[in-house]
C-alpha atoms as a PDB file:
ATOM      1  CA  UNK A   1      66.398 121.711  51.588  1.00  0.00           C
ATOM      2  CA  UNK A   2      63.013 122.509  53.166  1.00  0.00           C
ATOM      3  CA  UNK A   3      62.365 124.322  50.053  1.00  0.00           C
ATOM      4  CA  UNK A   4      62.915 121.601  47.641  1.00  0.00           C
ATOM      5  CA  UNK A   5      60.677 119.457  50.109  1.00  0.00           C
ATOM      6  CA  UNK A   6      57.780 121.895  49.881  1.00  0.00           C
ATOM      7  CA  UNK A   7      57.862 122.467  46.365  1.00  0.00           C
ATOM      8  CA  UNK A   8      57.929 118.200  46.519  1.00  0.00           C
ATOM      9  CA  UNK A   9      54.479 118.011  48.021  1.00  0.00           C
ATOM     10  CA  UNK A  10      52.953 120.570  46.647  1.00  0.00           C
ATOM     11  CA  UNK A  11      51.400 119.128  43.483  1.00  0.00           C
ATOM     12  CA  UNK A  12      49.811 116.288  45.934  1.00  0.00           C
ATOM     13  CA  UNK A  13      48.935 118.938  48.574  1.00  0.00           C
ATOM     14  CA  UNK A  14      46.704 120.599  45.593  1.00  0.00           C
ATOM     15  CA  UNK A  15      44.878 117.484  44.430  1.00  0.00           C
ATOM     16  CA  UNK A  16      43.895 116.689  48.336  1.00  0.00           C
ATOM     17  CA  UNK A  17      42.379 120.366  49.183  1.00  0.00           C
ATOM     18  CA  UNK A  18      40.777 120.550  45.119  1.00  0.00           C
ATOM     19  CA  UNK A  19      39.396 116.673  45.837  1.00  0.00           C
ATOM     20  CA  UNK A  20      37.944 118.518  49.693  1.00  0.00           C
ATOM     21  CA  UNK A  21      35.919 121.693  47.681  1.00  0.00           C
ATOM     22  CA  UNK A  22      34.619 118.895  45.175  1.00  0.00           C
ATOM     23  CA  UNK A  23      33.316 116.794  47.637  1.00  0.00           C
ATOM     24  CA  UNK A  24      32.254 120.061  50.034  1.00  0.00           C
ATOM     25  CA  UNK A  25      30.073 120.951  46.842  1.00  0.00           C
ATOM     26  CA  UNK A  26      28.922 117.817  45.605  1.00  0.00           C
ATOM     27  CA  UNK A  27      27.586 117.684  49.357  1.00  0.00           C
ATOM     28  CA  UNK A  28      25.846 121.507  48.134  1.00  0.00           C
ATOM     29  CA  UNK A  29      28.101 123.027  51.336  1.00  0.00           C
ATOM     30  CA  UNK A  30      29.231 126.218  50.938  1.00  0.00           C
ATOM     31  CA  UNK A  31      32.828 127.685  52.653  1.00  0.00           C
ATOM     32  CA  UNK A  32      30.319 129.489  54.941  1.00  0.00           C
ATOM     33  CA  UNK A  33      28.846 126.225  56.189  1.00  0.00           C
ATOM     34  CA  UNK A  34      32.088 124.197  56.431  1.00  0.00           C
ATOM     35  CA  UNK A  35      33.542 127.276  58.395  1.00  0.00           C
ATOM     36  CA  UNK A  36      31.012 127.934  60.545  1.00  0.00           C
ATOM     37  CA  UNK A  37      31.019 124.057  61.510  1.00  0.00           C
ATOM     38  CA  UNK A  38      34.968 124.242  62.286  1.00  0.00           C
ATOM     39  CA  UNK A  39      34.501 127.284  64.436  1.00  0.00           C
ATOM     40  CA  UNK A  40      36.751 129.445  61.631  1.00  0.00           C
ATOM     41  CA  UNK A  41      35.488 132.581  59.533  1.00  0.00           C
ATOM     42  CA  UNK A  42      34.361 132.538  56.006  1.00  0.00           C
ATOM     43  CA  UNK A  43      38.108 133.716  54.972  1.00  0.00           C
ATOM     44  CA  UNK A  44      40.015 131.568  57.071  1.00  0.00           C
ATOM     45  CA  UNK A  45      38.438 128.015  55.719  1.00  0.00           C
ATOM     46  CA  UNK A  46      38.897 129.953  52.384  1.00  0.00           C
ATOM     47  CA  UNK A  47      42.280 130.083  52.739  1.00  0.00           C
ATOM     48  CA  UNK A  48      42.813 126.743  53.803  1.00  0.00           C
ATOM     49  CA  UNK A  49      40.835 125.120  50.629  1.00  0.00           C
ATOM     50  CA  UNK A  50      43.068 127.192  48.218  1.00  0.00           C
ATOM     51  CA  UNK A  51      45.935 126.540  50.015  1.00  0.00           C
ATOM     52  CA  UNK A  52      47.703 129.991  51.301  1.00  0.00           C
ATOM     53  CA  UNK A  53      46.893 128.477  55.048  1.00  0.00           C
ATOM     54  CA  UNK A  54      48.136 125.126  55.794  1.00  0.00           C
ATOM     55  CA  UNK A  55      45.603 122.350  56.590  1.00  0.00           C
ATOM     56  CA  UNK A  56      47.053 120.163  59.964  1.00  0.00           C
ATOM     57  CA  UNK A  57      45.719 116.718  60.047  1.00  0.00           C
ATOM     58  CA  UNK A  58      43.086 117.770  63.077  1.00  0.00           C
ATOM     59  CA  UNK A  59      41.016 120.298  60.636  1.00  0.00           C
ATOM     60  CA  UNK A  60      41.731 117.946  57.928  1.00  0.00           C
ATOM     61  CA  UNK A  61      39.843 114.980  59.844  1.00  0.00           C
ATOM     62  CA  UNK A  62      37.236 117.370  60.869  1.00  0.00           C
ATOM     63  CA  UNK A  63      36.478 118.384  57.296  1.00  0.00           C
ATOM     64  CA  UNK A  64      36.184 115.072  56.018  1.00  0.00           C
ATOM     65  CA  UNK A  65      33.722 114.077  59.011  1.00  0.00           C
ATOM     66  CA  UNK A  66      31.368 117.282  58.077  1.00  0.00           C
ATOM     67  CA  UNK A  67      31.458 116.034  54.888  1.00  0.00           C
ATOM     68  CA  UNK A  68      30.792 112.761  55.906  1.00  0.00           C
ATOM     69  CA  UNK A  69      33.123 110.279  54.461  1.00  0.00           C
ATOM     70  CA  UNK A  70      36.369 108.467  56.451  1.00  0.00           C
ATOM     71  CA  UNK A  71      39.691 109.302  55.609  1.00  0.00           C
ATOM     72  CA  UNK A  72      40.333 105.440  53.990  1.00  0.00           C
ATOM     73  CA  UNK A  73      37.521 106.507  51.322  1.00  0.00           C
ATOM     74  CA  UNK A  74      38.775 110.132  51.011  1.00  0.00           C
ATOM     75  CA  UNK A  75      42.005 108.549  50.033  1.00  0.00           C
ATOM     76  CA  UNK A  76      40.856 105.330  47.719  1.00  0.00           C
ATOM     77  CA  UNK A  77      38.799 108.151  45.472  1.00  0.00           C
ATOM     78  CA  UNK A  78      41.756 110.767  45.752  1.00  0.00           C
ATOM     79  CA  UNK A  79      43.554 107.467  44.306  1.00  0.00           C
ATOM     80  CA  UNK A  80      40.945 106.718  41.812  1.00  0.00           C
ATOM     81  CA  UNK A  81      40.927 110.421  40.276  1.00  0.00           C
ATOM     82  CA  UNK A  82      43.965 111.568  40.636  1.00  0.00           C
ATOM     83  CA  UNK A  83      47.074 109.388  41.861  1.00  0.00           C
ATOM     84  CA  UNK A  84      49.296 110.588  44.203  1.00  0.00           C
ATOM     85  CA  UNK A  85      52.105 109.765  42.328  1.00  0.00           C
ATOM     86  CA  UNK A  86      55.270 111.763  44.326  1.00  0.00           C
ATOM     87  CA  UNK A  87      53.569 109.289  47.299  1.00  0.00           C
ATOM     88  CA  UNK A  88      53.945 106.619  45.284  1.00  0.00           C
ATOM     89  CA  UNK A  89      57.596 106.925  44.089  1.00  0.00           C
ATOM     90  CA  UNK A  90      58.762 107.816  47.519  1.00  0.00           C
ATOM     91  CA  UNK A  91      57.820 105.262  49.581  1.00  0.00           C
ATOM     92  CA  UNK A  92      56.652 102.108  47.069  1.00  0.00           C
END
């Protein structure tokens, strides 16, 4: 069953981290400077923004503050580009 969850999310989980290294670049951030500003190395923040580690909601709101936007417009242009649709059908 946890399986079939994970492989539920995942889709959604990739549009969130790929909308995070858009905005980290449209900001002209590298990894380097995001990583350096959560206190992680170069690799590790890689690994979150392509996914092999798992992003908890505390790094997640500290990403979004370094690259300065709330979590309410994070969400409305995640919405606007690509439309968390498995969120969507699940719970509306």
């Amino acid at each position: 069953m946890e399986e079939n969850y994970r492989l539920f999310w995942e889709d959604d989980y990739q549009k969130i981290l790929q909308l995070i290294a858009k905005k980290r670049i449209e900001k002209k951030l590298t990894q380097w400077d995001v990583s350096k500003r959560l206190g992680l190395s170069e690799s590790g923040y890689f690994k979150i923004e392509k996914g092999t580690s798992r992003l908890d909601m505390i790094r997640f709101l500290t990403i979004i503050n370094i690259l300065e936007t709330s979590p309410i417009d994070f969400f409305q242009e995640l919405e606007k580009t690509t439309p968390l649709k498995k969120i969507r059908q699940t719970y509306f």
